[in-house]
PDB file of N, CA and C in Angstrom:
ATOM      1  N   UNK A   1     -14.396 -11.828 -17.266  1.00  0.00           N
ATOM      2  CA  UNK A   1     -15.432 -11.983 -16.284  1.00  0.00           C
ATOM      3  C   UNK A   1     -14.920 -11.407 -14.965  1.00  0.00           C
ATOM      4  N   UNK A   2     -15.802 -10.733 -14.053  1.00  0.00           N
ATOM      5  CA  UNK A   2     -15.368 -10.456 -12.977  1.00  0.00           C
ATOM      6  C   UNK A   2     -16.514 -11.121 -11.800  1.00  0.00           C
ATOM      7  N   UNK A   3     -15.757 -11.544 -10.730  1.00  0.00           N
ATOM      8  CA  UNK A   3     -16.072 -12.620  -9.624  1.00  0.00           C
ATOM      9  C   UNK A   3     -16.155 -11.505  -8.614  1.00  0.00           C
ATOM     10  N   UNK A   4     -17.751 -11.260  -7.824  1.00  0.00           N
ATOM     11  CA  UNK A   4     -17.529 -10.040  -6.573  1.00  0.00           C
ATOM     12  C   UNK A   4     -17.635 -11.506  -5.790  1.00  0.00           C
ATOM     13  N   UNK A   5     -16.299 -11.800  -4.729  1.00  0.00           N
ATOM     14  CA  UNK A   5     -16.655 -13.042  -4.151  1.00  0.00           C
ATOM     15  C   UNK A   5     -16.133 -12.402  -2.443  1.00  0.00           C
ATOM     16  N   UNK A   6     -16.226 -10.963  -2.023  1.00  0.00           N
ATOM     17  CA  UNK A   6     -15.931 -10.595  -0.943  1.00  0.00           C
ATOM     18  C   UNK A   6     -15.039 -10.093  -0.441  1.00  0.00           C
ATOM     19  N   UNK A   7     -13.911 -10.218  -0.782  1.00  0.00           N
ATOM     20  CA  UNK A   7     -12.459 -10.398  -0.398  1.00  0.00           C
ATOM     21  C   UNK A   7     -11.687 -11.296   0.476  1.00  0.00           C
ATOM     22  N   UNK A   8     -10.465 -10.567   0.605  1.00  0.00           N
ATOM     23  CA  UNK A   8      -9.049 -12.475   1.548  1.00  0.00           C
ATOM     24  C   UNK A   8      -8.384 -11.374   2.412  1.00  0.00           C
ATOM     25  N   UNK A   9      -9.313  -9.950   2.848  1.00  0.00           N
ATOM     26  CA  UNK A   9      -8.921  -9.713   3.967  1.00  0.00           C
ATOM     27  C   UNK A   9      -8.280 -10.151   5.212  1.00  0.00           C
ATOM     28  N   UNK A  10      -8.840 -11.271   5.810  1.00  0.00           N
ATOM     29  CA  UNK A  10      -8.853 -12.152   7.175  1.00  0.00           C
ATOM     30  C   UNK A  10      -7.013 -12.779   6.865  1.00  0.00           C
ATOM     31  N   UNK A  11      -6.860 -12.890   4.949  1.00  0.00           N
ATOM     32  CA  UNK A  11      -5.623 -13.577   5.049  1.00  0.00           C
ATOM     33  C   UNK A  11      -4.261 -12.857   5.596  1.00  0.00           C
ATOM     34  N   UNK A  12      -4.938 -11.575   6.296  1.00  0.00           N
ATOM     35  CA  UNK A  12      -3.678 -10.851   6.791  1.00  0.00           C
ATOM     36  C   UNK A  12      -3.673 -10.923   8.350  1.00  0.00           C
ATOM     37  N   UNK A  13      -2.507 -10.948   8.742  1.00  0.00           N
ATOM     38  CA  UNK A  13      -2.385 -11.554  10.678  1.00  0.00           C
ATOM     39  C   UNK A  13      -3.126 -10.147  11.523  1.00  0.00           C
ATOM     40  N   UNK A  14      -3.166  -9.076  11.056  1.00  0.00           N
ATOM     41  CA  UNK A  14      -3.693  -7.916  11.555  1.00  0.00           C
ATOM     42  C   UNK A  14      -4.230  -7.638  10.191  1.00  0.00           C
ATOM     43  N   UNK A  15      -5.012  -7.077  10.625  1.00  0.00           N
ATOM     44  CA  UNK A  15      -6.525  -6.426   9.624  1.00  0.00           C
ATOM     45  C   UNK A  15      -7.614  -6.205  10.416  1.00  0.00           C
ATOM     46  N   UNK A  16      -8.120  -4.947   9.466  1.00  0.00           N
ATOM     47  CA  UNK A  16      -9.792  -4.219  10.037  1.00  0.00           C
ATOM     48  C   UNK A  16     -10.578  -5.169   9.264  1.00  0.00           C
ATOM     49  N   UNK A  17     -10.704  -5.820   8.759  1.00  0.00           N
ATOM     50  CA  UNK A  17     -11.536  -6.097   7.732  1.00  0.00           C
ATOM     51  C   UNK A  17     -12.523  -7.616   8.547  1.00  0.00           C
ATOM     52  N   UNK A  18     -13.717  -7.522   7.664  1.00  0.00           N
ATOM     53  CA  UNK A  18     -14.530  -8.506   8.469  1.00  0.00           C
ATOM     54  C   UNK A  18     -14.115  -9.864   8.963  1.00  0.00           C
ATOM     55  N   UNK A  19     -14.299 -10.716   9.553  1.00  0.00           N
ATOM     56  CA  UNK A  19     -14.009 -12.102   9.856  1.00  0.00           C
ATOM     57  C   UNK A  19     -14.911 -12.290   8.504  1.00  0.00           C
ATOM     58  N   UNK A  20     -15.727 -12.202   7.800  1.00  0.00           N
ATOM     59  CA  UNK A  20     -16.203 -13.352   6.663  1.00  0.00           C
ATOM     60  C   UNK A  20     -14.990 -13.214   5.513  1.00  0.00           C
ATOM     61  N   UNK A  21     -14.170 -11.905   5.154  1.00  0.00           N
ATOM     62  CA  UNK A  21     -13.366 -11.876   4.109  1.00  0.00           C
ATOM     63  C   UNK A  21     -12.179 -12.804   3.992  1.00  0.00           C
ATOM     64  N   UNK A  22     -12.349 -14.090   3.958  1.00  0.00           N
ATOM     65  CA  UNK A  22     -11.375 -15.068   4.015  1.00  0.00           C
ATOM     66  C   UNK A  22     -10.637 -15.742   3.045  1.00  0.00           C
ATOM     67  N   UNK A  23     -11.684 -15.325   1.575  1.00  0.00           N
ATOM     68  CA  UNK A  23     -10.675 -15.658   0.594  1.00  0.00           C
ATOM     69  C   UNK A  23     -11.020 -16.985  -0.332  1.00  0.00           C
ATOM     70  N   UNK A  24     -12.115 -17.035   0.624  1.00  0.00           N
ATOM     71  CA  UNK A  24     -13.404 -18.502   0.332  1.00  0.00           C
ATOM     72  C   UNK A  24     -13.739 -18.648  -1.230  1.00  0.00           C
ATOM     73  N   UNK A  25     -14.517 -17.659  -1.540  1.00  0.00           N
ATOM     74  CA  UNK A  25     -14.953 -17.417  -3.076  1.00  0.00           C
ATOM     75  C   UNK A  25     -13.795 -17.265  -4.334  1.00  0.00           C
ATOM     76  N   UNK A  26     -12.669 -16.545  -3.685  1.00  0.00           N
ATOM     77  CA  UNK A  26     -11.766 -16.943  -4.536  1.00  0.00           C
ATOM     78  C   UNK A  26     -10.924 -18.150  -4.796  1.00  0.00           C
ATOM     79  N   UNK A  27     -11.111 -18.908  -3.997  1.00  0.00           N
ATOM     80  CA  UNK A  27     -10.476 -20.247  -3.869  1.00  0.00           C
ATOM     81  C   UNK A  27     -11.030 -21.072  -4.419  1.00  0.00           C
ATOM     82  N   UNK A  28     -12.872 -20.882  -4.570  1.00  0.00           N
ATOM     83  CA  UNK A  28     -13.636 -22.184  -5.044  1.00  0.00           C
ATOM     84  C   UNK A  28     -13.644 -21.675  -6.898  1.00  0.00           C
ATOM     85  N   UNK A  29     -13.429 -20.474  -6.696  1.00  0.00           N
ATOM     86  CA  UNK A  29     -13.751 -19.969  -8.404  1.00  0.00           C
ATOM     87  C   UNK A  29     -12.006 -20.545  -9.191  1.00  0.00           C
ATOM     88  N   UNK A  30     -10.947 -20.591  -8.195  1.00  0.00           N
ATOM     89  CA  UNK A  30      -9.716 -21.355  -8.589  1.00  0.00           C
ATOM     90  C   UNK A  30      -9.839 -23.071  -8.888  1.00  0.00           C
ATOM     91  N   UNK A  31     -10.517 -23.602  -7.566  1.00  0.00           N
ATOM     92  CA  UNK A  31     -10.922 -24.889  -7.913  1.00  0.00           C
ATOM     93  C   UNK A  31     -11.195 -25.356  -8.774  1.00  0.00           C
ATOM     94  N   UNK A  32     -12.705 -24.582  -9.105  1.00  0.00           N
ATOM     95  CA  UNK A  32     -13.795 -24.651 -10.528  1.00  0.00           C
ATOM     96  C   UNK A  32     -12.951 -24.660 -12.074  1.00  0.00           C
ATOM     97  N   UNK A  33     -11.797 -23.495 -11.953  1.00  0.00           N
ATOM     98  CA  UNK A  33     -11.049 -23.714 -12.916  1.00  0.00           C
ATOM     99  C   UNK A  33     -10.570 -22.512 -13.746  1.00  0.00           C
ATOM    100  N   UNK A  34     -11.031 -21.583 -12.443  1.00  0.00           N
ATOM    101  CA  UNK A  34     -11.048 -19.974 -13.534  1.00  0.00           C
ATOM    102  C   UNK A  34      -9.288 -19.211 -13.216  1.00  0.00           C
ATOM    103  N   UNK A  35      -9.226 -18.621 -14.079  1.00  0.00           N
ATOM    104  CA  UNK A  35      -7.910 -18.281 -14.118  1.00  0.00           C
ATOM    105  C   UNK A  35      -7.559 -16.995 -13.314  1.00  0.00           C
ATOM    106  N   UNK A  36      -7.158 -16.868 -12.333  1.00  0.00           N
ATOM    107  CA  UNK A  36      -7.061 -15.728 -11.358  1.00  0.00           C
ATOM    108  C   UNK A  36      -6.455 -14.534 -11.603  1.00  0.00           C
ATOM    109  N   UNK A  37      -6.675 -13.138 -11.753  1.00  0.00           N
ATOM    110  CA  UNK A  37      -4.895 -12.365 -11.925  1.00  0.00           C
ATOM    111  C   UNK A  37      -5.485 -11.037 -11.223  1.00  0.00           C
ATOM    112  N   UNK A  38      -3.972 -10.627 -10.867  1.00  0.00           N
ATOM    113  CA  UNK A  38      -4.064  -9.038 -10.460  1.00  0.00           C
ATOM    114  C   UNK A  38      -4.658  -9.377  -9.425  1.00  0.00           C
ATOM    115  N   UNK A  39      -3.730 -10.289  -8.277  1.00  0.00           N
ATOM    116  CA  UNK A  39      -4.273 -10.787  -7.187  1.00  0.00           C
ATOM    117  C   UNK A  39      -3.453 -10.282  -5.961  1.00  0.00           C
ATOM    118  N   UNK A  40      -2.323  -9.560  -6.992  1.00  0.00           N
ATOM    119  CA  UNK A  40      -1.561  -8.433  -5.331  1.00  0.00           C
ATOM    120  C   UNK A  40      -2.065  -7.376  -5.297  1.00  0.00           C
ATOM    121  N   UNK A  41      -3.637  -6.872  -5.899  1.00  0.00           N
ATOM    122  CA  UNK A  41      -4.203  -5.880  -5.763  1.00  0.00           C
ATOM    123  C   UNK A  41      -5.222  -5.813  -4.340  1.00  0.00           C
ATOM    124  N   UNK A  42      -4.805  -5.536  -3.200  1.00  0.00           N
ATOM    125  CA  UNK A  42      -5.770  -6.216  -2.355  1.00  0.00           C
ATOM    126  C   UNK A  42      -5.958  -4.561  -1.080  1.00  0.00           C
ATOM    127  N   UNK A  43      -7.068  -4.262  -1.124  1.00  0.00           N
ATOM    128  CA  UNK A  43      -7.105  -2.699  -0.327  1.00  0.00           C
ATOM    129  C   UNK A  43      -7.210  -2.839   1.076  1.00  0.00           C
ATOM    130  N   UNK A  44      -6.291  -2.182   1.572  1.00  0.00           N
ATOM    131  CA  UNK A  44      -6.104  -1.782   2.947  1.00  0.00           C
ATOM    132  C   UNK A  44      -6.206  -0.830   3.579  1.00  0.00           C
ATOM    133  N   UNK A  45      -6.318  -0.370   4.705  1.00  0.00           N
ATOM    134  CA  UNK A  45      -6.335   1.008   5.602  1.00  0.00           C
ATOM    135  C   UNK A  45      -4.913   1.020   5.794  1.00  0.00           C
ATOM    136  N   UNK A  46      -4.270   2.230   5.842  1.00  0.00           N
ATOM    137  CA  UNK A  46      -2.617   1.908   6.133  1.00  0.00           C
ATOM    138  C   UNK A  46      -2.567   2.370   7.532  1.00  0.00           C
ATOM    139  N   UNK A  47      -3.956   2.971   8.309  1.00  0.00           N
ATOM    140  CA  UNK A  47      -3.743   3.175   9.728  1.00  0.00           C
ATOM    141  C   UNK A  47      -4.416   2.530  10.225  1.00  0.00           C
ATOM    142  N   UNK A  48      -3.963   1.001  10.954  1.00  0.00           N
ATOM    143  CA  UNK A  48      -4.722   0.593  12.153  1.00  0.00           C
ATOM    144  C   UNK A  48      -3.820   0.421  12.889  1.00  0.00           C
ATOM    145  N   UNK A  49      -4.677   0.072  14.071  1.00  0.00           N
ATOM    146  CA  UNK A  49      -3.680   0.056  15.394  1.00  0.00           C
ATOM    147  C   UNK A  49      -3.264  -1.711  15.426  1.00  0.00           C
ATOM    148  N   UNK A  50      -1.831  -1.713  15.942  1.00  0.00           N
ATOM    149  CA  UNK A  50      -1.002  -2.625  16.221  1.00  0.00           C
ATOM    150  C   UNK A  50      -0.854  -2.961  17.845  1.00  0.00           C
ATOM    151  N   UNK A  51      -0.924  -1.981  18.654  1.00  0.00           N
ATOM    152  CA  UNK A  51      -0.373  -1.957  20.196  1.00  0.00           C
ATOM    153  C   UNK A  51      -1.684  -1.133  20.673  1.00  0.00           C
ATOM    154  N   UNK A  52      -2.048  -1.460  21.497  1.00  0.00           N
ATOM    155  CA  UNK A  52      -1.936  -2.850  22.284  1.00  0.00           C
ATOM    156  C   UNK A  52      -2.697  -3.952  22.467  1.00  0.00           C
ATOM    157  N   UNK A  53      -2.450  -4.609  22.690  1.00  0.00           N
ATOM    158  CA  UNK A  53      -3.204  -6.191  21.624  1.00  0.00           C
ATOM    159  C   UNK A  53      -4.453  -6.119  21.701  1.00  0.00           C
ATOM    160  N   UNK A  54      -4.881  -5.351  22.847  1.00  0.00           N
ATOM    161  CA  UNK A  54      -6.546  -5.484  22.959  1.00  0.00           C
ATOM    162  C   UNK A  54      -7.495  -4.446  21.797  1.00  0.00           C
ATOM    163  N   UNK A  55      -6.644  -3.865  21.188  1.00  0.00           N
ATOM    164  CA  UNK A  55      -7.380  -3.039  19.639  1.00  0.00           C
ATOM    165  C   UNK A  55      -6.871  -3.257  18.206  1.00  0.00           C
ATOM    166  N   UNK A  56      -5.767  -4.538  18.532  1.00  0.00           N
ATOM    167  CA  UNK A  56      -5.333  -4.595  17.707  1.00  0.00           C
ATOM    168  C   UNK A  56      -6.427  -5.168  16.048  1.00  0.00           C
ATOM    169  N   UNK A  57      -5.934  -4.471  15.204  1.00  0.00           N
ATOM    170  CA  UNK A  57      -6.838  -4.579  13.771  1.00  0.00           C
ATOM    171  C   UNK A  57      -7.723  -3.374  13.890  1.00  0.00           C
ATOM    172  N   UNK A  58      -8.307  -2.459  14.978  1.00  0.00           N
ATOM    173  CA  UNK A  58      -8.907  -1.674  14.481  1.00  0.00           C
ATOM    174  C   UNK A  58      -8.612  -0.351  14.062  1.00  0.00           C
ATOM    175  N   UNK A  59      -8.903   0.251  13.466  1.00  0.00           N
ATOM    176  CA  UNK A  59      -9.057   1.796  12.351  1.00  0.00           C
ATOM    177  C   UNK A  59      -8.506   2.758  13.407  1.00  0.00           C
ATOM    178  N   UNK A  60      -7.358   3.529  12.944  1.00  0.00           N
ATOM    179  CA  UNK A  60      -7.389   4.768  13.789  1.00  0.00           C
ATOM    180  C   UNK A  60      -7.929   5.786  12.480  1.00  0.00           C
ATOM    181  N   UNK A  61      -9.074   6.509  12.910  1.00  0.00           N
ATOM    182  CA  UNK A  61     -10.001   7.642  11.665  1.00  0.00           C
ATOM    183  C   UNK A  61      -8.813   8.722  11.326  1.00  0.00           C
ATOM    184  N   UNK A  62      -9.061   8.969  10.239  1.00  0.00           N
ATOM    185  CA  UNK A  62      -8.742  10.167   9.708  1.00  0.00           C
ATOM    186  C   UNK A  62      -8.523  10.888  10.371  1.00  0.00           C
ATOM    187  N   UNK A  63      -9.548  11.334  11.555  1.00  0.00           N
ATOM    188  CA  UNK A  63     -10.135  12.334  12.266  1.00  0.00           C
ATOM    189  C   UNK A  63      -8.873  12.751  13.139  1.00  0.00           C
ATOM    190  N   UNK A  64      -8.116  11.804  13.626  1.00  0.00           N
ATOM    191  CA  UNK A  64      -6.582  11.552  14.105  1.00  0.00           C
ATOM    192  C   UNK A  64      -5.802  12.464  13.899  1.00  0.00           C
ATOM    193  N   UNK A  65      -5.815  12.016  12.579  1.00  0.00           N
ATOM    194  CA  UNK A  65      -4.687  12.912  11.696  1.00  0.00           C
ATOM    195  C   UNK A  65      -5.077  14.143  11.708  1.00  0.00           C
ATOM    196  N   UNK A  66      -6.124  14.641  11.237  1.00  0.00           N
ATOM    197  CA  UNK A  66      -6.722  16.063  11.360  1.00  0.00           C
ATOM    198  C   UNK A  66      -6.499  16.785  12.321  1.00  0.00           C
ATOM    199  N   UNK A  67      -6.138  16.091  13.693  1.00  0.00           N
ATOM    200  CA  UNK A  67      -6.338  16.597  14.922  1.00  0.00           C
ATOM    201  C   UNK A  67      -4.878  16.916  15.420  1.00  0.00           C
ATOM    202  N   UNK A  68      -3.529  16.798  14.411  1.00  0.00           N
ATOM    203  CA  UNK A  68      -2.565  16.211  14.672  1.00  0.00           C
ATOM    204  C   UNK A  68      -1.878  15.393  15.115  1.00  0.00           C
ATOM    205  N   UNK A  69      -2.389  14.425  15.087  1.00  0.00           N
ATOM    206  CA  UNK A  69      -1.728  13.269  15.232  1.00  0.00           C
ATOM    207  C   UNK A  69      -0.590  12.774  14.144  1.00  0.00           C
ATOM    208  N   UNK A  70       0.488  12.095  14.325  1.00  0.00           N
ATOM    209  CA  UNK A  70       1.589  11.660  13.325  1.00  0.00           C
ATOM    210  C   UNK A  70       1.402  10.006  13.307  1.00  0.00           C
ATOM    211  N   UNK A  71       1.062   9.867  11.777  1.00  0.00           N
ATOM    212  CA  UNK A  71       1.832   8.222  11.869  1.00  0.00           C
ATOM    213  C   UNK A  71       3.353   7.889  11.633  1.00  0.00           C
ATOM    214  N   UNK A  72       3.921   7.015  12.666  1.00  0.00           N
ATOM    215  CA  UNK A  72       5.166   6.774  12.776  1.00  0.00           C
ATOM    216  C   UNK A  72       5.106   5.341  12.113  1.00  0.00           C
ATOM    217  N   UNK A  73       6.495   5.142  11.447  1.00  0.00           N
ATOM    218  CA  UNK A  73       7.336   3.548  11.436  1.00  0.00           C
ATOM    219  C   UNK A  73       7.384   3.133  12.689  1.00  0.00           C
ATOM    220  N   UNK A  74       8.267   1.806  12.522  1.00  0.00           N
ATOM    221  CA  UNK A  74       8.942   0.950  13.634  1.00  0.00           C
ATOM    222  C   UNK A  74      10.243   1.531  13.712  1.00  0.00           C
ATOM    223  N   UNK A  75      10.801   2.887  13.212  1.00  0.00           N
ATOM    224  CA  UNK A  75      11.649   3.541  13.723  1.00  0.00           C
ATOM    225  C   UNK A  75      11.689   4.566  14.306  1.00  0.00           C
ATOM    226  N   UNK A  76      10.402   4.996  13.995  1.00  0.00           N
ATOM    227  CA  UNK A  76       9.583   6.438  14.916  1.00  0.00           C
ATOM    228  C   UNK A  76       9.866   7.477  14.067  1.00  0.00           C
ATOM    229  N   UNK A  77       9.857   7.508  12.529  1.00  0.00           N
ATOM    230  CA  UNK A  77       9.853   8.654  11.952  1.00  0.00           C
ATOM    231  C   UNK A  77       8.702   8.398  11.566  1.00  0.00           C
ATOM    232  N   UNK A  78       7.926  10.146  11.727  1.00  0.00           N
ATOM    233  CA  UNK A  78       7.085  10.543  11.075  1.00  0.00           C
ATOM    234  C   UNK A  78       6.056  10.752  10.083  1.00  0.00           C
ATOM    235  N   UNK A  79       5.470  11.201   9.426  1.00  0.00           N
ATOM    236  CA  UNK A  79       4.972  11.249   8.139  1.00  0.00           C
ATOM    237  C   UNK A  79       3.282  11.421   8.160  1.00  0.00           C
ATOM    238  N   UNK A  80       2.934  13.171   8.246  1.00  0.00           N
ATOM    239  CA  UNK A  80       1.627  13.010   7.912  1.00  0.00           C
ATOM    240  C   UNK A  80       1.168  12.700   6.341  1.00  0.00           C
ATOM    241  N   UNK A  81       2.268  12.702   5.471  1.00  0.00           N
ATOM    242  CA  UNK A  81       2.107  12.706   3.997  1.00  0.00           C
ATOM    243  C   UNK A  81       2.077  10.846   3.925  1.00  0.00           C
ATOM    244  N   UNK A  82       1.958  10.426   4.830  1.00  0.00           N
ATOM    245  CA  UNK A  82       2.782   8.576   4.065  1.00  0.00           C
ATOM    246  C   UNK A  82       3.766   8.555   2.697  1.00  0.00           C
ATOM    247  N   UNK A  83       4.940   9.325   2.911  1.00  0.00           N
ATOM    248  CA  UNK A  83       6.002   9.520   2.569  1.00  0.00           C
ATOM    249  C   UNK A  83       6.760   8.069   2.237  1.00  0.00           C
ATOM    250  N   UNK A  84       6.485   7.502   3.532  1.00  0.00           N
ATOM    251  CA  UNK A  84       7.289   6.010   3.584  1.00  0.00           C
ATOM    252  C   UNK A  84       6.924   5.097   3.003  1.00  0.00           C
ATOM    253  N   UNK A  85       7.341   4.127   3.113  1.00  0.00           N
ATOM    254  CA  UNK A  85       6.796   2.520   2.538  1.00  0.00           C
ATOM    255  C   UNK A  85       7.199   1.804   2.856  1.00  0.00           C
ATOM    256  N   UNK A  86       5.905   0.279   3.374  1.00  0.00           N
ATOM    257  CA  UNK A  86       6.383  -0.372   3.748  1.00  0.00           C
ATOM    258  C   UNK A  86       7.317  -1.392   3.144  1.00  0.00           C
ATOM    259  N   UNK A  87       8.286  -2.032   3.514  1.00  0.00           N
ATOM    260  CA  UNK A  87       9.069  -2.618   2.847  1.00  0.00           C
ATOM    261  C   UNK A  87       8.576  -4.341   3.047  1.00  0.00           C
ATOM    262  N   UNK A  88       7.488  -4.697   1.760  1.00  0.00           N
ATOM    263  CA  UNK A  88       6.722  -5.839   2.227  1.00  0.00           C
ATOM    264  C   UNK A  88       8.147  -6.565   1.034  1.00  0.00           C
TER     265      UNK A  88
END
């Protein structure tokens, strides 16, 4: 069976994703008694902005990158390819 119950977006401290994606529907369909899996499958934008607090969670576009722009680490290397990974 598959459950469309919104997503658990919100369960991340930064995120684009709506204030309703909280994770609600999957919690009550756990309650109820259903068996959950393939629950570290969860989609993200890998570019939003972090700094400075007043945009923080929202989307930097594609359009960015196109324009040359580079996304950097927290060490300041590079990568228009997302070469890197984060080390969750």
């Amino acid at each position: 069976m598959v459950l469309g119950t919104g997503g658990i977006g919100r369960a991340f401290k930064i995120t684009s994703n709506s204030w309703e994606y909280t994770g609600d529907g999957l919690a009550l369909a756990y309650e109820a008694g259903a068996a959950l899996q393939d629950m570290e499958f969860v989609q993200f934008h890998p570019t939003g902005m972090i700094w400075p607090p007043s945009v923080c969670g929202l989307l930097v576009t594609e359009g960015v990158r196109g324009e040359g722009g580079v996304l950097r680490n927290k060490e300041g290397a590079g990568s228009c390819s997302m070469k890197f990974r984060h080390s969750m």
